[in-house]
PDB file of N, CA and C in Angstrom:
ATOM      1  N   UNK A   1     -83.376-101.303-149.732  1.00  0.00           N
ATOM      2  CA  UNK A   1     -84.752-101.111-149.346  1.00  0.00           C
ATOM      3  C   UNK A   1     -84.951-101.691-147.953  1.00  0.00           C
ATOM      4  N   UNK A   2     -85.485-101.002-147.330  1.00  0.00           N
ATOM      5  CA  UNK A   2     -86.079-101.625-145.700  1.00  0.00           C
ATOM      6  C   UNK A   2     -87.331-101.830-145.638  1.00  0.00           C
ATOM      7  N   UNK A   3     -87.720-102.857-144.483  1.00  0.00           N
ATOM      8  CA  UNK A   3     -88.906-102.820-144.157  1.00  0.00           C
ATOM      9  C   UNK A   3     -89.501-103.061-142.684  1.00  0.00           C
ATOM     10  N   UNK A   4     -90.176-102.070-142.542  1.00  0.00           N
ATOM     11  CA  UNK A   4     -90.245-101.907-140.917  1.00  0.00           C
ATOM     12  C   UNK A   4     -91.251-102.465-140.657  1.00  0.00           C
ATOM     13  N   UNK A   5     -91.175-103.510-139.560  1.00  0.00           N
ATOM     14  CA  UNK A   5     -92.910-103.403-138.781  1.00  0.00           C
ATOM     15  C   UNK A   5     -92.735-102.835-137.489  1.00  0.00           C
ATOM     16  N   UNK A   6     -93.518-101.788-137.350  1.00  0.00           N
ATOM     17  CA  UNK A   6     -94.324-100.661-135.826  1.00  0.00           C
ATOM     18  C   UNK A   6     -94.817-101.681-134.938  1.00  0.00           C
ATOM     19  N   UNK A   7     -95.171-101.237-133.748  1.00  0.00           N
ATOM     20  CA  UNK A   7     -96.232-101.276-132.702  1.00  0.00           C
ATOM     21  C   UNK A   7     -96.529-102.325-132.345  1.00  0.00           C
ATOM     22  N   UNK A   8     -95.058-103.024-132.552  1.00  0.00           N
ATOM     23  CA  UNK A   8     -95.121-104.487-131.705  1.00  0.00           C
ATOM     24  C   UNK A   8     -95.571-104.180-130.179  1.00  0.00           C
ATOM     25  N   UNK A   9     -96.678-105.705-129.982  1.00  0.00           N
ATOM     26  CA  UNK A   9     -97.094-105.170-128.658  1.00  0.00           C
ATOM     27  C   UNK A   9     -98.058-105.004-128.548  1.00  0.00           C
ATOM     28  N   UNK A  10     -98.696-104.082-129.887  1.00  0.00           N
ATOM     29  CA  UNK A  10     -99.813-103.391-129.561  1.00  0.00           C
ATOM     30  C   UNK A  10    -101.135-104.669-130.802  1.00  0.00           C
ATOM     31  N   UNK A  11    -100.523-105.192-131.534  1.00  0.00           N
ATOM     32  CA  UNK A  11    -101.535-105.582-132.307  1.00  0.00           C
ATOM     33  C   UNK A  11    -100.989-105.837-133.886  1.00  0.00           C
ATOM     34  N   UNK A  12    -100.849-106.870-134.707  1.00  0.00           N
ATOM     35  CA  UNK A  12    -101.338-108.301-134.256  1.00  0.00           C
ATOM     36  C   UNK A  12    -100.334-109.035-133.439  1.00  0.00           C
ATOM     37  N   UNK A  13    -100.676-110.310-132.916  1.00  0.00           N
ATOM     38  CA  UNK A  13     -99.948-110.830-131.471  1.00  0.00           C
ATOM     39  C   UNK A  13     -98.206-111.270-132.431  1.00  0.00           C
ATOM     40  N   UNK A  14     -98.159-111.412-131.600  1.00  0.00           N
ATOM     41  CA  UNK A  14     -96.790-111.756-131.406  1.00  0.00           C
ATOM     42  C   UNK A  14     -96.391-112.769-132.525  1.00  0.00           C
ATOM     43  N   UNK A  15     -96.717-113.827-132.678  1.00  0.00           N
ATOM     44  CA  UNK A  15     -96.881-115.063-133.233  1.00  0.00           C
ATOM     45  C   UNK A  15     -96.810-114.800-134.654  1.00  0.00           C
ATOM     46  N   UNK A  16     -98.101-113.488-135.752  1.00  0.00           N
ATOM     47  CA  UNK A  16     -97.656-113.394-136.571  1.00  0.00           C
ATOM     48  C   UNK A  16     -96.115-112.611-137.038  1.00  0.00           C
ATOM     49  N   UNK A  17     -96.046-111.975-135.863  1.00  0.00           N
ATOM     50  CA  UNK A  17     -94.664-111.104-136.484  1.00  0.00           C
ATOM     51  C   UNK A  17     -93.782-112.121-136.536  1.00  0.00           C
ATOM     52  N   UNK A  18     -93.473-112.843-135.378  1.00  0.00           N
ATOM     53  CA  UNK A  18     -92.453-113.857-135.669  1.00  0.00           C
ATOM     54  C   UNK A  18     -92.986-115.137-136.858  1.00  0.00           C
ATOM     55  N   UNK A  19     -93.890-115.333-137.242  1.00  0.00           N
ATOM     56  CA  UNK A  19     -94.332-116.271-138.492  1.00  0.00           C
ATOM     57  C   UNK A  19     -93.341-115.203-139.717  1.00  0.00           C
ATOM     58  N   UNK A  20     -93.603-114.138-140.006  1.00  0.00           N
ATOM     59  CA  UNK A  20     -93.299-113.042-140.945  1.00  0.00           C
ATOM     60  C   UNK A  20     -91.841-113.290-140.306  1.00  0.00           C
ATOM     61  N   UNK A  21     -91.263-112.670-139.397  1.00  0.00           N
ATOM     62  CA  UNK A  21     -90.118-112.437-139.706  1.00  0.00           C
ATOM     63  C   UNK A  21     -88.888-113.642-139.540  1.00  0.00           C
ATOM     64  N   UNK A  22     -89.508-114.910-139.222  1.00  0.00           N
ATOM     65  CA  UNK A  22     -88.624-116.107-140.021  1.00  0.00           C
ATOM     66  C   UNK A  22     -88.741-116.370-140.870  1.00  0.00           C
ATOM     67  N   UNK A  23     -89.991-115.995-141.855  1.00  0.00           N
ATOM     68  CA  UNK A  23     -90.058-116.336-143.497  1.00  0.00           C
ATOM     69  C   UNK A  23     -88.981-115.326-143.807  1.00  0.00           C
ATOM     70  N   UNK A  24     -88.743-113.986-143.586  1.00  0.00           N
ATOM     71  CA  UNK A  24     -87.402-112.892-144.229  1.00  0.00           C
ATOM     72  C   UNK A  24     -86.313-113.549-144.169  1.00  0.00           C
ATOM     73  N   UNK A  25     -86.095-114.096-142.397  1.00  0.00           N
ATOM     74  CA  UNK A  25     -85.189-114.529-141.984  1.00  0.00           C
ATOM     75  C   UNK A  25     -84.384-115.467-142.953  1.00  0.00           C
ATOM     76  N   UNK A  26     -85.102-116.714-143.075  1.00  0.00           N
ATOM     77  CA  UNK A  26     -85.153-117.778-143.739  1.00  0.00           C
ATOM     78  C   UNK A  26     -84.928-117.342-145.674  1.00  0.00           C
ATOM     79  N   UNK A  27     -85.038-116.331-145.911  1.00  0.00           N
ATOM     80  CA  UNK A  27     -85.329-116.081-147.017  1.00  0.00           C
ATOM     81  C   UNK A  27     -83.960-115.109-147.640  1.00  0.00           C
ATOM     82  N   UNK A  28     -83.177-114.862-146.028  1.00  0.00           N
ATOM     83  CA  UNK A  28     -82.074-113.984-146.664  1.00  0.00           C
ATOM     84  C   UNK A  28     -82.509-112.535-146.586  1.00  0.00           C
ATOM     85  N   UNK A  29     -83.218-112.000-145.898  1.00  0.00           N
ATOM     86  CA  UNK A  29     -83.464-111.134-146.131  1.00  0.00           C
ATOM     87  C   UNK A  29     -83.399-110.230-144.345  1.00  0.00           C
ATOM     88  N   UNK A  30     -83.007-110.313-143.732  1.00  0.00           N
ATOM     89  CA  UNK A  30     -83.126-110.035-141.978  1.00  0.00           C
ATOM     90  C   UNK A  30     -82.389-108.652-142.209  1.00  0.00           C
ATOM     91  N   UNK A  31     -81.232-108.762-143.348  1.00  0.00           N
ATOM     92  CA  UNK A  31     -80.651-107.288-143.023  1.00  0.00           C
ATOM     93  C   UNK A  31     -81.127-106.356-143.529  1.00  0.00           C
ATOM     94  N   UNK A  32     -82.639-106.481-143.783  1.00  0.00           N
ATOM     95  CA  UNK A  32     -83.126-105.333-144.643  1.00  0.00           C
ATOM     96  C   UNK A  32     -84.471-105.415-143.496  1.00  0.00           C
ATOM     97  N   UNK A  33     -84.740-105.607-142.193  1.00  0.00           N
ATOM     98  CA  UNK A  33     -85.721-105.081-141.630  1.00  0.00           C
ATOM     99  C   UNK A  33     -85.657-104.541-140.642  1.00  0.00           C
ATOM    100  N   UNK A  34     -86.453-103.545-139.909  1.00  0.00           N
ATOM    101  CA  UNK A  34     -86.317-102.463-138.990  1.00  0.00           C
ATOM    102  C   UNK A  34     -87.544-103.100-138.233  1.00  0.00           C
ATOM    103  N   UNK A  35     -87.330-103.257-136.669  1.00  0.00           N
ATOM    104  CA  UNK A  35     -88.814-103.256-136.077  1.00  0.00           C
ATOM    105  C   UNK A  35     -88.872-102.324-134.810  1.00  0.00           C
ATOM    106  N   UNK A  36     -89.707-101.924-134.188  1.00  0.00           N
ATOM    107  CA  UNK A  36     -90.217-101.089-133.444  1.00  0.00           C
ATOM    108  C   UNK A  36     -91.492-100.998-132.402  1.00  0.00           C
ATOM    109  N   UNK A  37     -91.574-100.422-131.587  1.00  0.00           N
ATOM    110  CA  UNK A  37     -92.613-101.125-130.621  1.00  0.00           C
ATOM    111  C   UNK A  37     -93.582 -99.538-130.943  1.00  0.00           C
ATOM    112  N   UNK A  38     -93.484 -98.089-130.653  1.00  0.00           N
ATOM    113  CA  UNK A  38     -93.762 -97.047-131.243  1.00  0.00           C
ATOM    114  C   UNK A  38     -95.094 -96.823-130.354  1.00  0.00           C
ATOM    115  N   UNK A  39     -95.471 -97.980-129.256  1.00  0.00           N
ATOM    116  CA  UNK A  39     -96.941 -98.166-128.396  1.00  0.00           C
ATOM    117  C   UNK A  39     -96.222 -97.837-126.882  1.00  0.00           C
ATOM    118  N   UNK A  40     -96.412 -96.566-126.305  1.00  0.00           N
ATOM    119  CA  UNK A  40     -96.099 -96.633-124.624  1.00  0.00           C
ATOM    120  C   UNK A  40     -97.506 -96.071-123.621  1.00  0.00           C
ATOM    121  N   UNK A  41     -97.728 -94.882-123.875  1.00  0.00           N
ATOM    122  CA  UNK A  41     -98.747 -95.071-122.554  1.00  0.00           C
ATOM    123  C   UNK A  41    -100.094 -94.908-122.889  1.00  0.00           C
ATOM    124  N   UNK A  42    -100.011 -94.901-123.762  1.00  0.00           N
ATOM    125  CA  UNK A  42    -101.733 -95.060-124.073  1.00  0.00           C
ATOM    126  C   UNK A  42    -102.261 -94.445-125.651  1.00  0.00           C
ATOM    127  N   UNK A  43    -102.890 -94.990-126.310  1.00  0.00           N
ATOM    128  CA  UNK A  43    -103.644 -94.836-127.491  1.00  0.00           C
ATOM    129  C   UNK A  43    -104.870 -94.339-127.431  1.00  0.00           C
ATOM    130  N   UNK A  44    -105.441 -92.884-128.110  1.00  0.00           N
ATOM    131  CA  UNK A  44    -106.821 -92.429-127.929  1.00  0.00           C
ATOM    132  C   UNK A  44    -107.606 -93.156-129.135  1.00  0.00           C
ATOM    133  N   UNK A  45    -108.935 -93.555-128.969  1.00  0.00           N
ATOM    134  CA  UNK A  45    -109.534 -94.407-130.137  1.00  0.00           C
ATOM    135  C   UNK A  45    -110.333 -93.557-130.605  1.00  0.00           C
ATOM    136  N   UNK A  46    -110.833 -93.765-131.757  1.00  0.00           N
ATOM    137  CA  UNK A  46    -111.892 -92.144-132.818  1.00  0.00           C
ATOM    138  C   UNK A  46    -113.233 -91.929-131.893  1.00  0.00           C
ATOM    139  N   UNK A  47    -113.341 -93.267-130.722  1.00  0.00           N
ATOM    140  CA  UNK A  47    -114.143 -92.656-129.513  1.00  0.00           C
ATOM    141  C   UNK A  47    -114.040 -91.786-128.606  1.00  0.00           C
ATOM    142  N   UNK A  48    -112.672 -91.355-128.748  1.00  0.00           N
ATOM    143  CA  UNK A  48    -112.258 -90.301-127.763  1.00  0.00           C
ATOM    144  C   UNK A  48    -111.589 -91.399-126.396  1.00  0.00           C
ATOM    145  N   UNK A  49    -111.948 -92.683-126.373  1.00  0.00           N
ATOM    146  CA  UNK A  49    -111.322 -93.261-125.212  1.00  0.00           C
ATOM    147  C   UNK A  49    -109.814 -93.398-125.204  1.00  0.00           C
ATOM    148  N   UNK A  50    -109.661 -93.750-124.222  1.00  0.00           N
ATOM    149  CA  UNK A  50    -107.995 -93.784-124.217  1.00  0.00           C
ATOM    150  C   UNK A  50    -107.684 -95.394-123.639  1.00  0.00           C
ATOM    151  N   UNK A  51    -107.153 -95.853-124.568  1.00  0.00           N
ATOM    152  CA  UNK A  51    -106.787 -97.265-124.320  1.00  0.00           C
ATOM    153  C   UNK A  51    -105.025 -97.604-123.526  1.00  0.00           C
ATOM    154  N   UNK A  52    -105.099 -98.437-122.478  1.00  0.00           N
ATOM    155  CA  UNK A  52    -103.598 -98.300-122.553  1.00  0.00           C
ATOM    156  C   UNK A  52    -102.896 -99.225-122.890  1.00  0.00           C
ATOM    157  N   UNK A  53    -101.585 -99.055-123.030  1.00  0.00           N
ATOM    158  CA  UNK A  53    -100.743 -99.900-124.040  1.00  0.00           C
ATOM    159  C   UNK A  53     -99.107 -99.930-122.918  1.00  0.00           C
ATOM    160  N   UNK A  54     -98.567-100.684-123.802  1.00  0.00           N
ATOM    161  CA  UNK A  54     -97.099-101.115-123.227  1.00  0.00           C
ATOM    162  C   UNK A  54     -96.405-100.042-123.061  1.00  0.00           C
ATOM    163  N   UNK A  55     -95.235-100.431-121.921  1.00  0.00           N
ATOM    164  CA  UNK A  55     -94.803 -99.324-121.322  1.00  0.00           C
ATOM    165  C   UNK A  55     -93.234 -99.963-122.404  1.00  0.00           C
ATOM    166  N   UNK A  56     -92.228 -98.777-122.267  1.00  0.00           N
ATOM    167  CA  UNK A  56     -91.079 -98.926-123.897  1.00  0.00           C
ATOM    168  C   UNK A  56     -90.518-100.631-123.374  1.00  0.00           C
ATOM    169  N   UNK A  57     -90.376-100.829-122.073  1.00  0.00           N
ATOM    170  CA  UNK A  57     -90.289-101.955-121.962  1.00  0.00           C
ATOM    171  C   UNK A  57     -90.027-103.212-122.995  1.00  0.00           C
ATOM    172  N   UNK A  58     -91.819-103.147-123.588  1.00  0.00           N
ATOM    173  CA  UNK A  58     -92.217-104.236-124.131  1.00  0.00           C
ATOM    174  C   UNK A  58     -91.515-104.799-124.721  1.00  0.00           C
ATOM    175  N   UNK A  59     -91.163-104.502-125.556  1.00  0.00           N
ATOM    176  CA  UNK A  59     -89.722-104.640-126.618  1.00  0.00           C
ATOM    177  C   UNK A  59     -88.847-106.096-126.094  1.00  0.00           C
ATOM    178  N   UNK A  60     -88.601-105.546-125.413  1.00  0.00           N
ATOM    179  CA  UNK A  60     -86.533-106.051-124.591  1.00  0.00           C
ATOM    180  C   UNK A  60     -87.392-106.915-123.704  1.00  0.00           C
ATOM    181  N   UNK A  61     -88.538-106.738-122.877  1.00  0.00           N
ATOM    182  CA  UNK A  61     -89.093-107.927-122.147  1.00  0.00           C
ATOM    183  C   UNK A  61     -89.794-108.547-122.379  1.00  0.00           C
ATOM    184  N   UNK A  62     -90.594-108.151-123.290  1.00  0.00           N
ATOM    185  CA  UNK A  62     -90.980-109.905-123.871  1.00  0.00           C
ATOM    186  C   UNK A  62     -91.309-110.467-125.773  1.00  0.00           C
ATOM    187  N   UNK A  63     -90.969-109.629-126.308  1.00  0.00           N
ATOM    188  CA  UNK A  63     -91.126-109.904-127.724  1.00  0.00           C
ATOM    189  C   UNK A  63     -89.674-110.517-127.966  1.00  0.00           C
ATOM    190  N   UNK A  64     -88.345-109.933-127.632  1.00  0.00           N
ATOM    191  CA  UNK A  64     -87.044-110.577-127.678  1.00  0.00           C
ATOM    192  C   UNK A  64     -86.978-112.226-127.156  1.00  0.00           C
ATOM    193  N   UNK A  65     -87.667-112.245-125.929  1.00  0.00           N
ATOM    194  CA  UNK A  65     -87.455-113.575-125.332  1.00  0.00           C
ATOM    195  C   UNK A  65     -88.917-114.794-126.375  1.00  0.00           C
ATOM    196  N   UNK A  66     -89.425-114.320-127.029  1.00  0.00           N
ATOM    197  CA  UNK A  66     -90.534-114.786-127.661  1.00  0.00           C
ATOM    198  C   UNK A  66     -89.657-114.868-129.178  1.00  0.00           C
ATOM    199  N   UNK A  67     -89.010-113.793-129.537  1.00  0.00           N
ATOM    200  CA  UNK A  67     -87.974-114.301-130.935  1.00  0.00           C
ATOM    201  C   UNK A  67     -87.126-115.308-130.918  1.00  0.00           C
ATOM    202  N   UNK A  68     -86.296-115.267-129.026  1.00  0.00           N
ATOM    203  CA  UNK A  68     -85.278-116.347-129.152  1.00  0.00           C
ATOM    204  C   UNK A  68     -86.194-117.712-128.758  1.00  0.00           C
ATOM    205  N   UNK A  69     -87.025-117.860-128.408  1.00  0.00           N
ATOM    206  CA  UNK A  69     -87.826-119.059-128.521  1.00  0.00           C
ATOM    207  C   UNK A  69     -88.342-119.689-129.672  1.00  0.00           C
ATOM    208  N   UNK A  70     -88.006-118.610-130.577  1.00  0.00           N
ATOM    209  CA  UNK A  70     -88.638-119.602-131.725  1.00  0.00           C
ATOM    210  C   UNK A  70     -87.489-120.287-132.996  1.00  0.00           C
ATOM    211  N   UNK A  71     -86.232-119.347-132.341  1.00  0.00           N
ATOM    212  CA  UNK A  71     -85.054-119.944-133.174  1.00  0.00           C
ATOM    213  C   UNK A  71     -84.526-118.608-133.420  1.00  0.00           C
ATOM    214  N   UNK A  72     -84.750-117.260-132.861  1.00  0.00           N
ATOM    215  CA  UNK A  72     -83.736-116.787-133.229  1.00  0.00           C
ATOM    216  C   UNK A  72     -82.377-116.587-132.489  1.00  0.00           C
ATOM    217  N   UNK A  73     -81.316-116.535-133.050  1.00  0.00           N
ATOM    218  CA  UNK A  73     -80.136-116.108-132.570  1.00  0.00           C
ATOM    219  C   UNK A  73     -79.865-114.757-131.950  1.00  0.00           C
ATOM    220  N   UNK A  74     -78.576-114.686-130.989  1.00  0.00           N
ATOM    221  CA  UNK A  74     -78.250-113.404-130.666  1.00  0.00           C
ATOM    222  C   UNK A  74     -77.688-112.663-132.041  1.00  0.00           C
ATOM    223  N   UNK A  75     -77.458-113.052-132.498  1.00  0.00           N
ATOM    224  CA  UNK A  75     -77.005-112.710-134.096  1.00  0.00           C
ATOM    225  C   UNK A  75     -78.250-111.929-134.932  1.00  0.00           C
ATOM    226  N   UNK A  76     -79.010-112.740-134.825  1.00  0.00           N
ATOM    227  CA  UNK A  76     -80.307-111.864-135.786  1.00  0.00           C
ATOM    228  C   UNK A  76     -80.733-111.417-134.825  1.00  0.00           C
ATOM    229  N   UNK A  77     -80.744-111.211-133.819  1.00  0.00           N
ATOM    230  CA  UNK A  77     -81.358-109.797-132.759  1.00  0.00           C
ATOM    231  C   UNK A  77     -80.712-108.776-132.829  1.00  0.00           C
ATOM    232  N   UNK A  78     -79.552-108.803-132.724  1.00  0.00           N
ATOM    233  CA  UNK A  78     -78.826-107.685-133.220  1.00  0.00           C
ATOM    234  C   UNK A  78     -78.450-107.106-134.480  1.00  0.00           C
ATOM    235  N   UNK A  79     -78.805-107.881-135.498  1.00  0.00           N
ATOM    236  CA  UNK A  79     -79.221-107.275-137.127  1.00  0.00           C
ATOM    237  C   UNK A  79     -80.514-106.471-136.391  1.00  0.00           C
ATOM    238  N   UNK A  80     -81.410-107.057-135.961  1.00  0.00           N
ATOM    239  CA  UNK A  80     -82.941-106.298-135.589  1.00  0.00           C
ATOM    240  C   UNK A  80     -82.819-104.583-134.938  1.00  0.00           C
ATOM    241  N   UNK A  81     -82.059-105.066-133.741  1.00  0.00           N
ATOM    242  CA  UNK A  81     -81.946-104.089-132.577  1.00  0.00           C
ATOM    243  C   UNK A  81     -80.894-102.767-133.381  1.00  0.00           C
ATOM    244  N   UNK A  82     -79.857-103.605-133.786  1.00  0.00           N
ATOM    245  CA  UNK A  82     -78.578-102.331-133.456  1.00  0.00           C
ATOM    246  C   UNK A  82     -77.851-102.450-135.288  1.00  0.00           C
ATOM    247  N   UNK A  83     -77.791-103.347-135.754  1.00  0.00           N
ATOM    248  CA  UNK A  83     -76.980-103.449-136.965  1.00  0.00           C
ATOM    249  C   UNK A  83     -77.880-102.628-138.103  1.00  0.00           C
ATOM    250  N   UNK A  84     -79.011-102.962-138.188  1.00  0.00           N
ATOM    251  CA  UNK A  84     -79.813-102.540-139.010  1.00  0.00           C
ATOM    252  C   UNK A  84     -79.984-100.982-139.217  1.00  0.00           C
ATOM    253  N   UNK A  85     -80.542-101.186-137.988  1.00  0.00           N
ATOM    254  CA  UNK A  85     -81.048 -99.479-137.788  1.00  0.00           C
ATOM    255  C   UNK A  85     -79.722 -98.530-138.125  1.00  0.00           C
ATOM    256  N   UNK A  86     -78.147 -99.136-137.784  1.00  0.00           N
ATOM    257  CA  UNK A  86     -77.641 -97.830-137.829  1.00  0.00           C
ATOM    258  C   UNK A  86     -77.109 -98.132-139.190  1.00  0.00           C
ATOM    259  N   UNK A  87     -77.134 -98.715-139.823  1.00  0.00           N
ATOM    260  CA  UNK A  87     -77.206 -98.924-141.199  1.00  0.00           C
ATOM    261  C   UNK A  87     -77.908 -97.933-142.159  1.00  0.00           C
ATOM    262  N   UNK A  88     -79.639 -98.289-141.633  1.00  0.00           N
ATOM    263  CA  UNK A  88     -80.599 -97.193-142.426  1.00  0.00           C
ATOM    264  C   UNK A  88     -80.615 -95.430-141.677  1.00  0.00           C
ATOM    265  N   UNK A  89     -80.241 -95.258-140.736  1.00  0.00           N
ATOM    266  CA  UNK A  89     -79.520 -94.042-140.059  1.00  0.00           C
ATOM    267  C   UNK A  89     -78.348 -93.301-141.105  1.00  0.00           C
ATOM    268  N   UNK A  90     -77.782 -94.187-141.484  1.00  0.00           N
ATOM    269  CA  UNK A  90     -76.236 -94.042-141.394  1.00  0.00           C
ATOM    270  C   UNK A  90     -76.229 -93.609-143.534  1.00  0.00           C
ATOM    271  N   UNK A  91     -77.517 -94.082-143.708  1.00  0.00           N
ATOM    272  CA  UNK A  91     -77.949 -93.605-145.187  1.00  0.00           C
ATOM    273  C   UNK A  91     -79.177 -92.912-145.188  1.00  0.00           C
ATOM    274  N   UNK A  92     -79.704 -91.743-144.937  1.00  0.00           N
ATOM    275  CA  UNK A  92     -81.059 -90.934-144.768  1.00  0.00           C
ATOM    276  C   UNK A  92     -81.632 -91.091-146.313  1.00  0.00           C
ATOM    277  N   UNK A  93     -80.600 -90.485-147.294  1.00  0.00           N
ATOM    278  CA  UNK A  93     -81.416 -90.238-148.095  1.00  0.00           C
ATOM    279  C   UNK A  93     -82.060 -91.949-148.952  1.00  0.00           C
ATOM    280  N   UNK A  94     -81.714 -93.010-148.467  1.00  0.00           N
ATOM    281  CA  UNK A  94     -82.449 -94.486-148.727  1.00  0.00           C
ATOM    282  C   UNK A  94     -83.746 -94.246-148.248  1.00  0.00           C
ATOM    283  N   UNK A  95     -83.703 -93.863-146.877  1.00  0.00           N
ATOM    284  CA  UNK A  95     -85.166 -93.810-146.270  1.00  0.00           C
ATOM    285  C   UNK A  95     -86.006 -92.712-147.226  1.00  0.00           C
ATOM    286  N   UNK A  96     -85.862 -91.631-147.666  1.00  0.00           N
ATOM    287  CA  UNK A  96     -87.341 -91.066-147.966  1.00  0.00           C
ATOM    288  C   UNK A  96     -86.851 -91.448-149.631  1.00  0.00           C
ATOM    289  N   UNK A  97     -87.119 -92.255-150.369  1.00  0.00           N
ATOM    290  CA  UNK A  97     -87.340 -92.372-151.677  1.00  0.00           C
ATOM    291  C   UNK A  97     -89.009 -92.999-151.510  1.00  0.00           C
TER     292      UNK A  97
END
């Protein structure tokens, strides 16, 4: 089973994702999550406005350097970034149950 969190970047800050994802961490559980930023040039709101948002950037420049500040390893960044994902890739039919 995986579990992804989206739209890092875009909302809530930073702080809870990394609160959440050292409790997984900590819990044994890192090789079962997927994260994603999924926010680049702009978001329309049910006002019709258009809000703008992080460019793909965000990711790699500043949520990574905000994970290894709080204790994570190059090790669990790369469960995050590259181990994971081609893991849940690498099994499709896991993802749509």
């Amino acid at each position: 089973m995986w579990l992804e969190y989206d739209a890092i970047g875009a909302a809530p800050p930073y702080e809870v994702y990394g609160a959440i994802l050292l409790r997984l961490r900590n819990a044994g559980l890192l090789g079962q999550i997927l994260i994603s930023q999924d926010a680049c040039a702009y978001i329309v709101g049910n006002d019709g406005t258009a809000e703008r948002q992080h460019r793909f950037d965000r990711l790699h420049r500043s949520f990574l350097p905000y994970l290894r500040s709080i204790g994570f390893s190059e090790s669990d960044i790369r469960a995050l970034l590259i181990d994971n994902p081609a893991r849940a890739l690498a099994r499709p039919s896991a993802m749509c149950r």
